[in-house]
Protein backbone atom coordinates (compact mmCIF):
# COMPACT_ATOMS: atom_id res chain seq x y z
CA UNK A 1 100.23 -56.91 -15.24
CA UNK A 2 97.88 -56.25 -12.19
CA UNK A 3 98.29 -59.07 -9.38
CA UNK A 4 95.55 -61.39 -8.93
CA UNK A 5 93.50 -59.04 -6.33
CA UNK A 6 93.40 -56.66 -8.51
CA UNK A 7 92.24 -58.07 -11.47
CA UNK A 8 89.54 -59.72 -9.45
CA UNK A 9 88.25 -56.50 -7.99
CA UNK A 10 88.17 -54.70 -11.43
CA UNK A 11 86.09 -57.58 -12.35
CA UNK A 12 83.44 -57.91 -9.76
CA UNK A 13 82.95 -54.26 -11.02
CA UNK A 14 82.34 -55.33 -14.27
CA UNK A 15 80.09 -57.75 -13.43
CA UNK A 16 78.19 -55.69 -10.98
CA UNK A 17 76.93 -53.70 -14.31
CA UNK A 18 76.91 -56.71 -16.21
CA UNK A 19 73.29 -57.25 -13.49
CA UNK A 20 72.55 -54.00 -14.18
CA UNK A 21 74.16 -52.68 -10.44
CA UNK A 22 74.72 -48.99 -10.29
CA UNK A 23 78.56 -48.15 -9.10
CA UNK A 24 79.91 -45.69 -6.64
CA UNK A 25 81.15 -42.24 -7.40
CA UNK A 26 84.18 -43.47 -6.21
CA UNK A 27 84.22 -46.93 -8.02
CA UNK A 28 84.25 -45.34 -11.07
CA UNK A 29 86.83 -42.93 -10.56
CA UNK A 30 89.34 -45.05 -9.74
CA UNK A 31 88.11 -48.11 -12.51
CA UNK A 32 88.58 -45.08 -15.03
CA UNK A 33 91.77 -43.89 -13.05
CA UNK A 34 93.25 -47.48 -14.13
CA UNK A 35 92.08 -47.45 -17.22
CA UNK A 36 93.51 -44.17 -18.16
CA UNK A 37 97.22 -45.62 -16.70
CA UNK A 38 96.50 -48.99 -18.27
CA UNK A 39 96.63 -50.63 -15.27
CA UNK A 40 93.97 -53.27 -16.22
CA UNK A 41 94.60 -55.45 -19.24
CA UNK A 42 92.50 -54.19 -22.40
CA UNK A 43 90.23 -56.82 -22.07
CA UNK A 44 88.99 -55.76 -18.65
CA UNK A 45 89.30 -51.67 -19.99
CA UNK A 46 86.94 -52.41 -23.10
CA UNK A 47 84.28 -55.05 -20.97
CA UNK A 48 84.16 -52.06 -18.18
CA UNK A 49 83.61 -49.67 -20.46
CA UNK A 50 81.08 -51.24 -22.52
CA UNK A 51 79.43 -52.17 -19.73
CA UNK A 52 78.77 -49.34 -18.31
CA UNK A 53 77.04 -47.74 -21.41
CA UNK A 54 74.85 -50.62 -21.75
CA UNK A 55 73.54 -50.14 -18.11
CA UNK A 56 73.17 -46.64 -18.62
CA UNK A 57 74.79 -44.09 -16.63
CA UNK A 58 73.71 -43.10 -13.18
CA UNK A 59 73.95 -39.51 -12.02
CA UNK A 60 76.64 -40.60 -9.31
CA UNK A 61 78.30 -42.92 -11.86
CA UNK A 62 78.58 -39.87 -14.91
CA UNK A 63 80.49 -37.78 -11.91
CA UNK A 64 82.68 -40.30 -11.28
CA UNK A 65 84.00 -40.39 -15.31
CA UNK A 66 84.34 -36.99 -14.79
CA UNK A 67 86.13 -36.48 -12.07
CA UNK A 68 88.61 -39.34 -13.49
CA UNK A 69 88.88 -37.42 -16.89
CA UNK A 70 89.22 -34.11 -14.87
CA UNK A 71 92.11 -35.66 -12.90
CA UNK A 72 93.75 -37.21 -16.13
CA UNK A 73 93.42 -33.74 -17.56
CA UNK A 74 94.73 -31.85 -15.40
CA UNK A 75 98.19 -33.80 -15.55
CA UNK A 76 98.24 -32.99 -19.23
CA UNK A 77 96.86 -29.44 -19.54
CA UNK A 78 97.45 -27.31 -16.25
CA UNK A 79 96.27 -24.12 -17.74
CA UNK A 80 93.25 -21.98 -16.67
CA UNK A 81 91.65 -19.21 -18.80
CA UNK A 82 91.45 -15.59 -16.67
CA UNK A 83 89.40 -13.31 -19.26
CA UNK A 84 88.65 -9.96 -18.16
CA UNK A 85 84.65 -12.22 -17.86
CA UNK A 86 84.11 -15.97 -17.08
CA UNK A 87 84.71 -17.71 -20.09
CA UNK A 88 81.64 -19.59 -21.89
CA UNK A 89 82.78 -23.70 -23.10
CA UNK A 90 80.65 -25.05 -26.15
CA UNK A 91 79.94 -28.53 -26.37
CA UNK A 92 78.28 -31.51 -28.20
CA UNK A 93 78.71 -34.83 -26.79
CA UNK A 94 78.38 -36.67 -30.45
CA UNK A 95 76.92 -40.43 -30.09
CA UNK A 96 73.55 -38.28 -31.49
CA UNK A 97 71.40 -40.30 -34.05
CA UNK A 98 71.09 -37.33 -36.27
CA UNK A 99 74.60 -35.80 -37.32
CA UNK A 100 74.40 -32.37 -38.27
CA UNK A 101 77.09 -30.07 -39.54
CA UNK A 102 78.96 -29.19 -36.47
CA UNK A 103 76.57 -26.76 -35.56
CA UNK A 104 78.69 -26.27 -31.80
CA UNK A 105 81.84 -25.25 -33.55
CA UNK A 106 80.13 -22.72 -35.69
CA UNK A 107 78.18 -21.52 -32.71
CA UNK A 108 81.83 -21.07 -31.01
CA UNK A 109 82.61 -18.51 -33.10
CA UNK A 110 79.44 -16.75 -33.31
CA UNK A 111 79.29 -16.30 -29.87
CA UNK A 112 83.11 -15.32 -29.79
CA UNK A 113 82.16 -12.20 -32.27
CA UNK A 114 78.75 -11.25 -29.81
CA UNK A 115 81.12 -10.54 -27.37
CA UNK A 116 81.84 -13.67 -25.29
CA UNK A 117 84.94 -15.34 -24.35
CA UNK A 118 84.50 -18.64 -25.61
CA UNK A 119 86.65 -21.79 -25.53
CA UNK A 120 85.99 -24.53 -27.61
CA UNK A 121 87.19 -28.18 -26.64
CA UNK A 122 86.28 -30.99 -29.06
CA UNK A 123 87.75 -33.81 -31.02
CA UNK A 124 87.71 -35.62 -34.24
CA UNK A 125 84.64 -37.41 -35.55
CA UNK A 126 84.22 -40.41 -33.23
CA UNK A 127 80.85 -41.95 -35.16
CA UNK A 128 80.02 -39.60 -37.46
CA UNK A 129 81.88 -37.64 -40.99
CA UNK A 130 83.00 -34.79 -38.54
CA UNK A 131 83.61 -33.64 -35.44
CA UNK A 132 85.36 -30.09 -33.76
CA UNK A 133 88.79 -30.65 -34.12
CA UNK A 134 88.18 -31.96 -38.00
CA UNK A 135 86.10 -28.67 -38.78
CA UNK A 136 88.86 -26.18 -36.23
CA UNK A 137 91.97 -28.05 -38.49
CA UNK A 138 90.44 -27.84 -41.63
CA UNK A 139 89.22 -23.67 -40.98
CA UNK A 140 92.96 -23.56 -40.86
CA UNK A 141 93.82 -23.57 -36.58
CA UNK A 142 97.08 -25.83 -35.24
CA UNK A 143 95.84 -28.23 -32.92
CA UNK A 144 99.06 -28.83 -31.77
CA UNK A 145 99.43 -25.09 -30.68
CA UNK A 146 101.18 -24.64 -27.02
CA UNK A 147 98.64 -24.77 -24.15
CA UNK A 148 99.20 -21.75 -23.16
CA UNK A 149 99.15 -20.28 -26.42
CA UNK A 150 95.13 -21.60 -26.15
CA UNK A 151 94.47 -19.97 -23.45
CA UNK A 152 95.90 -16.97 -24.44
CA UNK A 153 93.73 -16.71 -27.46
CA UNK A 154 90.76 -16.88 -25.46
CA UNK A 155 91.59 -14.22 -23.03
CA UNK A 156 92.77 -11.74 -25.70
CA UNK A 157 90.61 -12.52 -29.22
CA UNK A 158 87.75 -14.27 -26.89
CA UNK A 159 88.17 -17.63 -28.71
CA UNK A 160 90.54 -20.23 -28.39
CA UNK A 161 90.52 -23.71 -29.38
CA UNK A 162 92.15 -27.30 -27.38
CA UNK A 163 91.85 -30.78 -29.19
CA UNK A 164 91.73 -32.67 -26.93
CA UNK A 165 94.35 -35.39 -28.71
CA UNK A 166 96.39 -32.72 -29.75
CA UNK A 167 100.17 -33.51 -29.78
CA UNK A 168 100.56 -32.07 -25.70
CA UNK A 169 98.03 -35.41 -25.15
CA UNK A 170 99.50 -38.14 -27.13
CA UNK A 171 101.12 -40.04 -24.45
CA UNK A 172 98.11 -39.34 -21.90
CA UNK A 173 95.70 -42.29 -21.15
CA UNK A 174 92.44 -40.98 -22.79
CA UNK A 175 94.72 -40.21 -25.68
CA UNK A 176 95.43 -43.80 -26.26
CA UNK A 177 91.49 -44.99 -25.41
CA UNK A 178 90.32 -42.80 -27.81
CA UNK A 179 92.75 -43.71 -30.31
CA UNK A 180 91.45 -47.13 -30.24
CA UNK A 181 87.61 -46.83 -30.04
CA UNK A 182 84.76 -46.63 -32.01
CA UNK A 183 82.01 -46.36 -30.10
CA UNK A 184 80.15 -44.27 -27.71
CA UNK A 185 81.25 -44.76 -24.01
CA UNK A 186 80.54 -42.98 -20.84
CA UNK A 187 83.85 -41.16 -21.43
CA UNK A 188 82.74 -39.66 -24.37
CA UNK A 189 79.70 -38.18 -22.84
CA UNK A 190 81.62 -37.37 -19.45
CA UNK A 191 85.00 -35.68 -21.30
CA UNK A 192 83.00 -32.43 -22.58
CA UNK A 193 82.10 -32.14 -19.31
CA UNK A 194 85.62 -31.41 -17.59
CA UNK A 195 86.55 -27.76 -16.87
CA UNK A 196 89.14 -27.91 -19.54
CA UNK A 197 90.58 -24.23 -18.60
CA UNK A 198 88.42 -23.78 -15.21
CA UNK A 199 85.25 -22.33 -17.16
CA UNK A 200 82.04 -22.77 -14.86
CA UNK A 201 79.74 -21.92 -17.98
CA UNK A 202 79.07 -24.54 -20.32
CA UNK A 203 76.44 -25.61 -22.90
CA UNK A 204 76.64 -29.18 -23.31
CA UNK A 205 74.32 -30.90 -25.60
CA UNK A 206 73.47 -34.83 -25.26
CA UNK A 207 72.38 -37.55 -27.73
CA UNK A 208 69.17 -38.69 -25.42
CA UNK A 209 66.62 -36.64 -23.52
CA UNK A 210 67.28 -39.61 -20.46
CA UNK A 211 70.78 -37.81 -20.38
CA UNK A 212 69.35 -34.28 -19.89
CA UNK A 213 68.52 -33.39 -16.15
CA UNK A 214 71.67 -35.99 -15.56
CA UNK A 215 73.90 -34.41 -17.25
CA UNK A 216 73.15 -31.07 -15.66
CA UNK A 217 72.91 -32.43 -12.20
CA UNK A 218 76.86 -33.53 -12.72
CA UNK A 219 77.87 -30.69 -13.85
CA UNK A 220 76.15 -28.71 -10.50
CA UNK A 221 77.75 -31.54 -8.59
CA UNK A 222 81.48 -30.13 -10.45
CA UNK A 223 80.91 -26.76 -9.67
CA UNK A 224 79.61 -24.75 -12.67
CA UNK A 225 77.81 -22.24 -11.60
CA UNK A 226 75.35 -21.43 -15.11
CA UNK A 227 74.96 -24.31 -17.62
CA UNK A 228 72.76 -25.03 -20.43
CA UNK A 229 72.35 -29.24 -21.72
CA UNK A 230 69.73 -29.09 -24.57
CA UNK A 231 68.83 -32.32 -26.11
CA UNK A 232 66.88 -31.93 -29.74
CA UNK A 233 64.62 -33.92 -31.66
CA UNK A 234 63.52 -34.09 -35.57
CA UNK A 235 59.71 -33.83 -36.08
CA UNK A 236 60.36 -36.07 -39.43
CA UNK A 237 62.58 -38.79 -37.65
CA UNK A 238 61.00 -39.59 -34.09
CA UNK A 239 63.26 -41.55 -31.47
CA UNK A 240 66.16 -39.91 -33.11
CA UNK A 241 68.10 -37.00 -31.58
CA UNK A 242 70.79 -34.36 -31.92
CA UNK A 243 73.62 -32.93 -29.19
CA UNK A 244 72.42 -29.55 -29.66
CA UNK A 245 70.08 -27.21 -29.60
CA UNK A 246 67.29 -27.78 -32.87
CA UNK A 247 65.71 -25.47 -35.49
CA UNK A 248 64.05 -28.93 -36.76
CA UNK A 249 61.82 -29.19 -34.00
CA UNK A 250 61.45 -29.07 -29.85
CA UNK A 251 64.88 -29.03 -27.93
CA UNK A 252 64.41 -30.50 -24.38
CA UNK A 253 66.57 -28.27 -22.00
CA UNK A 254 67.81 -28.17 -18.50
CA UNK A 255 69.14 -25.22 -17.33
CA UNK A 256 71.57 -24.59 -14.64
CA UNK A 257 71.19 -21.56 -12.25
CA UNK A 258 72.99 -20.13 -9.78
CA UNK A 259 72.40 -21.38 -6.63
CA UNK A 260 72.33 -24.76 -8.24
CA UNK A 261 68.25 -24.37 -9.09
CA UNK A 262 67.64 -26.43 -12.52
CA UNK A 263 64.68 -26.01 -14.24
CA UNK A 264 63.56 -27.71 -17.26
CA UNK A 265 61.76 -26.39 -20.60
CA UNK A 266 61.34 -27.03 -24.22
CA UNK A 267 62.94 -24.42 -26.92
CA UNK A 268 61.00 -23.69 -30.20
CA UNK A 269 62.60 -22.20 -33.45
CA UNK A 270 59.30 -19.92 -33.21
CA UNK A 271 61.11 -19.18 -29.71
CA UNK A 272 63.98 -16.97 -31.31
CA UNK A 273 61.67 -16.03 -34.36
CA UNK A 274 62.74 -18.54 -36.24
CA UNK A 275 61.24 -21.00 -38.81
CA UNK A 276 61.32 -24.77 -38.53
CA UNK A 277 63.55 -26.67 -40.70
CA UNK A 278 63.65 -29.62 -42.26
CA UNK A 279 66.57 -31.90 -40.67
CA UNK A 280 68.06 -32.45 -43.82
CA UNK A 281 69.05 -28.66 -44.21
CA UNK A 282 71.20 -28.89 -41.53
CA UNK A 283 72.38 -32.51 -41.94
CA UNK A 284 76.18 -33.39 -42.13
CA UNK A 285 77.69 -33.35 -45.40
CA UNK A 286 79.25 -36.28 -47.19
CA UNK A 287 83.06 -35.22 -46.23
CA UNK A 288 84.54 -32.83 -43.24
CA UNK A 289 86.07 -30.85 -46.06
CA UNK A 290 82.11 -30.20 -46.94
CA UNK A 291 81.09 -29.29 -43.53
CA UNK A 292 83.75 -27.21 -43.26
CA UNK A 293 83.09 -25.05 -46.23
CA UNK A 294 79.67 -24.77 -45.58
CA UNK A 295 80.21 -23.62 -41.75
CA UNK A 296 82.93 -20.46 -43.24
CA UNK A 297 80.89 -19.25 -45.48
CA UNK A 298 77.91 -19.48 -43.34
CA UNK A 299 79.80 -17.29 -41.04
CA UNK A 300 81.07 -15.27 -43.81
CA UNK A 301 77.69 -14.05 -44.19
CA UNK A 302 77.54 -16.57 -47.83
CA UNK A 303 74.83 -18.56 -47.15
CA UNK A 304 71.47 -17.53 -46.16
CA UNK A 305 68.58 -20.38 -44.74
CA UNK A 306 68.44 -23.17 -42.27
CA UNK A 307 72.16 -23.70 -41.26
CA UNK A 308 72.79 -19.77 -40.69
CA UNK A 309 69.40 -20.23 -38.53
CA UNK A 310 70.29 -23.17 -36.45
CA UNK A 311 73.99 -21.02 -35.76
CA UNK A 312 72.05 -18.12 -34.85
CA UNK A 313 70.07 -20.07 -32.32
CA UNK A 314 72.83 -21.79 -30.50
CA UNK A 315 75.10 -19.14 -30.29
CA UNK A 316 72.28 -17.24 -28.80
CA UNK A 317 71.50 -19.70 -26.11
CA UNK A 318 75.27 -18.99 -25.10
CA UNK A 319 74.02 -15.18 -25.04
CA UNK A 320 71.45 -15.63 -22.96
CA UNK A 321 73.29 -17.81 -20.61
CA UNK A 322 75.94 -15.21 -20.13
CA UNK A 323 73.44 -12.02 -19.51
CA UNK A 324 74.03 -10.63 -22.66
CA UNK A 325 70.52 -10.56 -23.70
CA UNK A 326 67.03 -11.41 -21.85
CA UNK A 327 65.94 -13.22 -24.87
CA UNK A 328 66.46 -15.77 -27.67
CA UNK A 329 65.02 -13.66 -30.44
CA UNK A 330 67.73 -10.81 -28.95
CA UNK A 331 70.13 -12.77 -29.21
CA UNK A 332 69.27 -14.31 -32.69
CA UNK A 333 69.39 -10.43 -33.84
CA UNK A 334 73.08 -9.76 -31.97
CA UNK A 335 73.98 -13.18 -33.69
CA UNK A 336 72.81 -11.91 -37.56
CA UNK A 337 74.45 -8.86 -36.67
CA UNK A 338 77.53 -10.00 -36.33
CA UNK A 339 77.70 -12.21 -39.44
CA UNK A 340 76.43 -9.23 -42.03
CA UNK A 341 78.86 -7.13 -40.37
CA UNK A 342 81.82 -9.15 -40.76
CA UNK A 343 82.46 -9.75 -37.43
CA UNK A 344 82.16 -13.90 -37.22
CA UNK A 345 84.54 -14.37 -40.08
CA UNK A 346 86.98 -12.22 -38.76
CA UNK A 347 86.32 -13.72 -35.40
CA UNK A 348 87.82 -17.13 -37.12
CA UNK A 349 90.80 -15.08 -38.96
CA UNK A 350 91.66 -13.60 -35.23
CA UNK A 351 91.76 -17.21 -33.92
CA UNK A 352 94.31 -18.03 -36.57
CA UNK A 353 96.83 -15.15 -35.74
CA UNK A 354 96.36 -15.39 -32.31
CA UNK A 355 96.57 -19.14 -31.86
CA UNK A 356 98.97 -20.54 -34.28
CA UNK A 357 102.54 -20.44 -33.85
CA UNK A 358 102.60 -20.16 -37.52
CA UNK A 359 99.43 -18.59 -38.63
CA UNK A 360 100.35 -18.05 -42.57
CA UNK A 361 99.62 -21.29 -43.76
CA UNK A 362 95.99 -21.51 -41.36
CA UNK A 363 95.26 -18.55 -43.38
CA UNK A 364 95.38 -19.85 -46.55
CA UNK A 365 93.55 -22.76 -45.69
CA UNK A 366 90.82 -20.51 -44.54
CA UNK A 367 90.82 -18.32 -47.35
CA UNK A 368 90.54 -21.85 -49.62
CA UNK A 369 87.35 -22.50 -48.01
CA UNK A 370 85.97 -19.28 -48.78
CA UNK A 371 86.66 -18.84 -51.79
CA UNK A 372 83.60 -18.70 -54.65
């Protein structure tokens, strides 16, 4: 237990957002640092963390449960990716309105078979039927796979994949938060965020257009160098959003340059040559085991429509990001290319092989979901 000083100056945080107060950079590091070693009793962990989510998240305050993640993460998983090229991270936040079918995991390995080095951070569902480290388990990859056995599948097959409560986390502090949560936090918005393996190129949707530019300006502020934080909206269901980029109506977008210029736009399906979709097409499924499906054979060039589309258009956002192509529509092409010729699916089976320790029993599980 915390002596009395302590407690008392955790609380005067707590109640400083309670009036609506903005914190320090600083004050929330170290509130979060104490949270993560359960230095604070629960109650005092759940009221700060509630609180600040209410409040809404400054820019200064989003750095600061960052930088406390990054620090937390760094005790846990001291591994950095060095790929022959700077390694592309694909994100969703989650907390989104609208819960599609994972579209960042299936954009992960789309991307992965275009040519990128991609690694993939996520973890299960935290609101919603499923989230990356559901879809990554059920395609058949060990989550519990050595660290450095995930790096080295991104710097030799160009796609590796870290839950981040995998078995090397299950004594760390976010491990345990996580564990016991069920709703959206600051945490949850600033953990996609870290520089899991080093990467300074990230897209990382959001579940508001408030969080866009924010979002963006932390992740300047933590030293990526190109990022991309698209927020996207359903023409049929205003005031409700998705963590990703859209083919069901405008995405808002900041974009990160080098030299830390960030300009903002709006992204069209008619953009990449695309048609607009109904969000239902792309909507979650009833069970993970559903989503999952659906996501293999949409990379195993077995499904044709919306959900192949919205793929197509993430994964070439992470194109264009990377210099691979000067447009959307390019990239949409590279990104159909690669699923009629086999390549995304055996991007997924490469993962597999490379990643597990054990890879013979991933591959059945894969081969399950694919089958007719």
């Amino acid at each position: 237990m915390p002596d009395e000083d302590k407690l008392r100056a955790f609380g005067r945080l707590v109640v400083k957002l309670q009036q609506r107060e903005d914190l320090t950079r600083d004050e929330v590091r170290e509130a979060y640092r104490q949270i993560w070693r359960n230095e604070q009793p629960e109650l005092h962990q759940g009221a700060f963390i509630a609180a600040l989510r209410a409040k809404g998240e400054s820019q200064a305050e989003l750095t600061g449960v960052v930088e406390a993640f990054q620090d937390e993460w760094r005790l846990w998983f001291p591994h950095t990716v060095r790929s022959p090229e700077p390694p592309l991270s694909i994100a969703g936040v989650g907390m989104d309105a609208l819960k599609t079918i994972n579209v960042s995991s299936g954009a992960a390995v789309l991307a992965a078979a275009c040519g990128l080095y991609v690694h993939k951070p996520g973890a299960p569902a935290l609101t919603g039927v499923s989230g990356a480290a559901d879809m990554f388990a059920l395609w058949g990859v060990d989550l519990d796979a050595p660290g450095e056995a995930q790096v080295k599948s991104t710097e030799t097959c160009r796609l590796g994949f870290t839950s981040v409560v995998g078995r090397a986390f299950m004594t760390s502090g976010f491990a345990r938060v996580i564990s016991q949560i069920r709703i959206g936090s600051s945490f949850h918005i600033g953990g996609p965020l870290v520089r899991h393996v080093g990467e300074r190129h990230k897209i990382a949707g959001v579940p508001e257009p408030r969080l866009v530019r924010i979002v963006c300006e932390v992740m300047r502020d933590l030293g990526y160098e190109r990022a991309l934080v698209p927020c996207a909206e359903s023409r049929a269901h205003p005031g409700r959003y998705l963590d990703e980029i859209g083919n069901v109506g405008p995405t808002h977008v900041a974009e990160l340059f080098p030299g830390g210029e960030i300009r903002e736009y709006v992204i069209r399906p008619e953009d990449a040559g695309l048609r607009e979709a109904p969000f239902e097409a792309i909507a979650s499924r009833g069970t993970a085991e559903e989503n999952a499906r659906i996501l293999a054979r949409a990379l195993a060039g077995k499904l044709e429509g919306p959900i192949v589309d919205v793929l197509l258009l993430n994964a070439a956002a992470g194109l264009k990001l990377m210099g691979k192509v000067d447009s959307l529509a390019a990239g949409v092409d590279r990104a159909r290319l690669a699923i009629h010729e086999g390549r995304a699916i055996a991007q997924l089976r490469a993962l597999i092989e490379t990643q597990n320790p054990e890879p013979t029993r991933g591959r059945a599980k894969l081969e399950t979901l694919l089958a007719d």
